[in-house]
N, C-alpha and C. Protein backbone atom coordinates (compact mmCIF):
# COMPACT_ATOMS: atom_id res chain seq x y z
N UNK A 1 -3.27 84.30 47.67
CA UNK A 1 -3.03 83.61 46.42
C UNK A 1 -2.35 84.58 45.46
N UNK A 2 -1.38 83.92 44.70
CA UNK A 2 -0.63 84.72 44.00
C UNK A 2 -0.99 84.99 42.59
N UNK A 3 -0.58 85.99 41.89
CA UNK A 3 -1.29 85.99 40.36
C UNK A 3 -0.84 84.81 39.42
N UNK A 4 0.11 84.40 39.64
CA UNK A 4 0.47 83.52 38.81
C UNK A 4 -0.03 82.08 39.27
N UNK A 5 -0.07 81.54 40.57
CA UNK A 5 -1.32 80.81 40.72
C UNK A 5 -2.84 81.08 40.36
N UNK A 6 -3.23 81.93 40.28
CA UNK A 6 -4.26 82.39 39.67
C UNK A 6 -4.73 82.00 37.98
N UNK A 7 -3.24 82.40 37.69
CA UNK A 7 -3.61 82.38 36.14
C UNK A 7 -3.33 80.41 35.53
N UNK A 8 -2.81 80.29 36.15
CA UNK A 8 -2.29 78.68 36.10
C UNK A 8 -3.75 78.18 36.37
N UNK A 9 -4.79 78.20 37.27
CA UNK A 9 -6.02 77.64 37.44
C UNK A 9 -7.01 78.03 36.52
N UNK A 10 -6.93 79.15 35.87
CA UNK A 10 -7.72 79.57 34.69
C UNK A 10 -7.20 78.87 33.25
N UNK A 11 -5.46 78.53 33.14
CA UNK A 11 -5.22 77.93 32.17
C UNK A 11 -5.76 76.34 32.24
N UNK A 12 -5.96 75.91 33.85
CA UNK A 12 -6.39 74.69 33.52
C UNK A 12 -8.18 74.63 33.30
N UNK A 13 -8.41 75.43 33.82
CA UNK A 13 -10.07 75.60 33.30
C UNK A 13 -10.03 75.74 31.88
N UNK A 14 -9.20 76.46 31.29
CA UNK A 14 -9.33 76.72 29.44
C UNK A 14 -9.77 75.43 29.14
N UNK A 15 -8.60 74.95 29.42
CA UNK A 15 -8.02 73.79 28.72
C UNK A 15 -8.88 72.18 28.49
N UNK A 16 -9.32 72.48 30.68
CA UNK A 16 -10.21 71.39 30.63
C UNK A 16 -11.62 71.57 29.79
N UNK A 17 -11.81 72.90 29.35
CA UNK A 17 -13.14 73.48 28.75
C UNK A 17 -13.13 72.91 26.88
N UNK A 18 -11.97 73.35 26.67
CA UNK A 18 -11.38 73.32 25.13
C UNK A 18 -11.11 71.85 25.00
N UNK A 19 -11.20 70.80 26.21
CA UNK A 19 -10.77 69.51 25.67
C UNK A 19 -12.26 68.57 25.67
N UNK A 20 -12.71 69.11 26.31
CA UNK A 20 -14.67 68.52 26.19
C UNK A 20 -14.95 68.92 25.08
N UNK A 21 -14.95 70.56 24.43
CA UNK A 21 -15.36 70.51 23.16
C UNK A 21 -15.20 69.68 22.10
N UNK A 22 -14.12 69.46 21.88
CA UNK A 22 -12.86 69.14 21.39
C UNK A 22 -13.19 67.82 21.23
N UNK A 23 -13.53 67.00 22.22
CA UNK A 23 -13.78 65.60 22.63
C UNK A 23 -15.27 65.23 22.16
N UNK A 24 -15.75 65.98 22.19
CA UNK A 24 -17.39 66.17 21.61
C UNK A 24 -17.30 66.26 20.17
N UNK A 25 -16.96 67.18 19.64
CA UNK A 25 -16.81 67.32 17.88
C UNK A 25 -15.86 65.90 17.45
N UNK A 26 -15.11 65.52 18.41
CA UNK A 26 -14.50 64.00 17.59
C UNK A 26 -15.42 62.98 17.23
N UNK A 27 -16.27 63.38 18.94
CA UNK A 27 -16.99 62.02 18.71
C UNK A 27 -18.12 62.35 17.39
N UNK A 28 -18.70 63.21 17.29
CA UNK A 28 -19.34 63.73 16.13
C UNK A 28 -18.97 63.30 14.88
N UNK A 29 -17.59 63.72 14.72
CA UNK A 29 -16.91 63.45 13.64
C UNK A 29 -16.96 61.54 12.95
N UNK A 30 -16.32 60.85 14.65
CA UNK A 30 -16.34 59.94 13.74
C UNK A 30 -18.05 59.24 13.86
N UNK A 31 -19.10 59.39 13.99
CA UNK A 31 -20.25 58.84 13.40
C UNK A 31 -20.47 59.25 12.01
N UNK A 32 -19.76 60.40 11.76
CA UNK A 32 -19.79 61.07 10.72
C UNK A 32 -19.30 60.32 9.37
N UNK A 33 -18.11 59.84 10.21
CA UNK A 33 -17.48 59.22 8.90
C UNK A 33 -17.78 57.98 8.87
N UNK A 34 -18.30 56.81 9.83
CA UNK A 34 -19.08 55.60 9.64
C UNK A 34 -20.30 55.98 8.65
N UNK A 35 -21.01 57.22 8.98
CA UNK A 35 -21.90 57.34 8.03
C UNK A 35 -21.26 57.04 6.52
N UNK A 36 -20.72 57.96 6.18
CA UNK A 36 -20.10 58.48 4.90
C UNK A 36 -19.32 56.78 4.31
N UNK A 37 -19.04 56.16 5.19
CA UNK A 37 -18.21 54.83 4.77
C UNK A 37 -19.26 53.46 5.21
N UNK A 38 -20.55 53.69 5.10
CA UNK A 38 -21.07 52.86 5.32
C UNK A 38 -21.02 51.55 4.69
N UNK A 39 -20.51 50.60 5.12
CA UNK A 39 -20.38 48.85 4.48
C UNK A 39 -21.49 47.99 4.03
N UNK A 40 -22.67 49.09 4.23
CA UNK A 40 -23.59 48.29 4.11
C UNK A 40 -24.32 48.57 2.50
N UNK A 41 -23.31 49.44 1.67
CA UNK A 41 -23.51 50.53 0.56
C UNK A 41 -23.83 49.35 -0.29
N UNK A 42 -24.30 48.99 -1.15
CA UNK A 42 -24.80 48.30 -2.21
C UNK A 42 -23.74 48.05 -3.26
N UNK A 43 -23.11 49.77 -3.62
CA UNK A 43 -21.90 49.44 -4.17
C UNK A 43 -21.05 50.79 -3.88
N UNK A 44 -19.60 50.24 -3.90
CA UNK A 44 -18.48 51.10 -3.16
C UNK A 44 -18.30 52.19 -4.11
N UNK A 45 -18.63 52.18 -5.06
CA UNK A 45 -18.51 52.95 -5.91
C UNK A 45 -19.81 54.34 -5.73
N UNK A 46 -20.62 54.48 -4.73
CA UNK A 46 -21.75 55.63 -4.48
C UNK A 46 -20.90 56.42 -2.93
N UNK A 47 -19.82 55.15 -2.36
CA UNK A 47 -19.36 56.16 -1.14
C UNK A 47 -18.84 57.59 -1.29
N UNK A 48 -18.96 57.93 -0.65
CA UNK A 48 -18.60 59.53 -0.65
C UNK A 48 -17.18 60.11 0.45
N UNK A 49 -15.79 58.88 -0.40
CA UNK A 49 -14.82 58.94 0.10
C UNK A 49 -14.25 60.23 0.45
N UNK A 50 -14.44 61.88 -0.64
CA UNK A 50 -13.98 63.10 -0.66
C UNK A 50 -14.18 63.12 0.39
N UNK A 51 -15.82 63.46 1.30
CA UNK A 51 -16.32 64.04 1.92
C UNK A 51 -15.52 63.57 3.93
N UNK A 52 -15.72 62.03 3.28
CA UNK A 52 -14.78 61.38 4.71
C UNK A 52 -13.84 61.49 5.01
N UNK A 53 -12.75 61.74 3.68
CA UNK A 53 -11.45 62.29 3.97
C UNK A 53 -11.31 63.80 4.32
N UNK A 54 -11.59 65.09 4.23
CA UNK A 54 -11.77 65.87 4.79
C UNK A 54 -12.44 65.98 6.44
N UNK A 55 -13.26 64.96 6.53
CA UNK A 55 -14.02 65.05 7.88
C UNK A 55 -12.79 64.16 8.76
N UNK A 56 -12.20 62.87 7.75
CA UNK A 56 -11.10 62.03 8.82
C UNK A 56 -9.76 63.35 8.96
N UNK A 57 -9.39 64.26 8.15
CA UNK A 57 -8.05 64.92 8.21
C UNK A 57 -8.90 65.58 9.67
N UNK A 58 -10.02 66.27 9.64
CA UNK A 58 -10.49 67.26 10.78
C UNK A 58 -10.16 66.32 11.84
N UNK A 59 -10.30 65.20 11.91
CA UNK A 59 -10.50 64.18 12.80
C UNK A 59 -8.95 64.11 13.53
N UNK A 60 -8.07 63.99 12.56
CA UNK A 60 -6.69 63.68 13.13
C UNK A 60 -6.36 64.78 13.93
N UNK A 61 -6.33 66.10 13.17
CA UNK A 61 -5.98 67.52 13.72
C UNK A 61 -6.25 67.45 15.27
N UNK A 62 -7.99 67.33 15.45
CA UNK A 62 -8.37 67.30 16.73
C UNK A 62 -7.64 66.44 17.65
N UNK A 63 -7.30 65.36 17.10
CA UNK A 63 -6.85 63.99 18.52
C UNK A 63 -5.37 64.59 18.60
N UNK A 64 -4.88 65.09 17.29
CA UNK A 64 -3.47 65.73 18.03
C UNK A 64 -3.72 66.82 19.16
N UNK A 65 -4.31 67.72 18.89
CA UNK A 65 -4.88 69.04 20.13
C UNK A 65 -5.18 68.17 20.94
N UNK A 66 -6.24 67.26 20.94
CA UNK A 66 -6.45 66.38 22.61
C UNK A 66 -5.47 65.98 23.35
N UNK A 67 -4.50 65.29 22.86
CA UNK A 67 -3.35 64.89 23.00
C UNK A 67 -2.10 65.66 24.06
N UNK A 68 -2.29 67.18 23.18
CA UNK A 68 -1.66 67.58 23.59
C UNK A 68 -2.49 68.81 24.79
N UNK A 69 -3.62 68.68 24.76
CA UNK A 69 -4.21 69.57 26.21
C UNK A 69 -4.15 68.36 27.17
N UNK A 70 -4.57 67.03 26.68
CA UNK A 70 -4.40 66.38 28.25
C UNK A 70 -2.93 66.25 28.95
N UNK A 71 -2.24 66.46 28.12
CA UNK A 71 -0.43 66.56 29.00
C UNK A 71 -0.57 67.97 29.44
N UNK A 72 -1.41 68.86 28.86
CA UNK A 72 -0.92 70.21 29.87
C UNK A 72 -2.10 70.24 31.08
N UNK A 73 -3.34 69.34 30.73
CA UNK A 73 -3.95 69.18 32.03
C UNK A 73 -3.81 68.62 32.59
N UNK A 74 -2.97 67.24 32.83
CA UNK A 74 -2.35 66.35 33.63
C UNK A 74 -1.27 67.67 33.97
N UNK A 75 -0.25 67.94 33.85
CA UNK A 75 0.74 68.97 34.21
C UNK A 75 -0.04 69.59 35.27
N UNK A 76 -0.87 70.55 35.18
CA UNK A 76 -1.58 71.47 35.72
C UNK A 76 -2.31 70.58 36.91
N UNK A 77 -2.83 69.45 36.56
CA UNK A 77 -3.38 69.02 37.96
C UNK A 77 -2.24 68.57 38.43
N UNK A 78 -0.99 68.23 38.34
CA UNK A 78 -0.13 67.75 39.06
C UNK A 78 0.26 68.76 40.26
N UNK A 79 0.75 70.08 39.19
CA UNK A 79 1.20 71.12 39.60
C UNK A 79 0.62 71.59 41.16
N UNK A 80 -1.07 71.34 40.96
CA UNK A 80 -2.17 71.88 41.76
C UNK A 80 -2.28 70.65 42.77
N UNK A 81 -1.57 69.61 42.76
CA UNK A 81 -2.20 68.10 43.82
C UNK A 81 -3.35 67.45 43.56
N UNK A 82 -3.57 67.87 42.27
CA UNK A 82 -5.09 67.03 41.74
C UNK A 82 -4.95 65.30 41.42
């Protein structure tokens, strides 16, 4: 096995590692922000829109990174015959 096959199977281990996290803190995120935007508020005026919009911007950031590790882990399993 060659080094550069080598290192190609460790980039897809990163990646597949960094996209579970990744995939985990979203899902986190958005209960997070159902919390924070709850419909069931008495009045709209106690929501705590600041707090959801900072947690929804974290939110977007992440699904772009997901986005873009599953095209390099699709790549990488292609690469490999996965």
């Amino acid at each position: 096995m060659n080094i550069e096959h080598i290192q190609l199977k460790g980039q897809l281990s990163e990646a597949k590692s960094k996209y579970k996290h990744l995939d985990t803190e979203a899902a986190g995120l958005i209960i997070l922000i159902r919390t924070l935007l709850n419909p069931f508020e008495e009045e709209t005026t106690k929501l705590d829109i600041e707090k959801a919009l900072v947690q929804f911007q974290r939110l977007q950031t992440i699904i772009l990174e997901l986005r873009i590790l599953k095209e390099k882990i699709q790549k990488l399993e292609e690469y490999f015959g996965k």
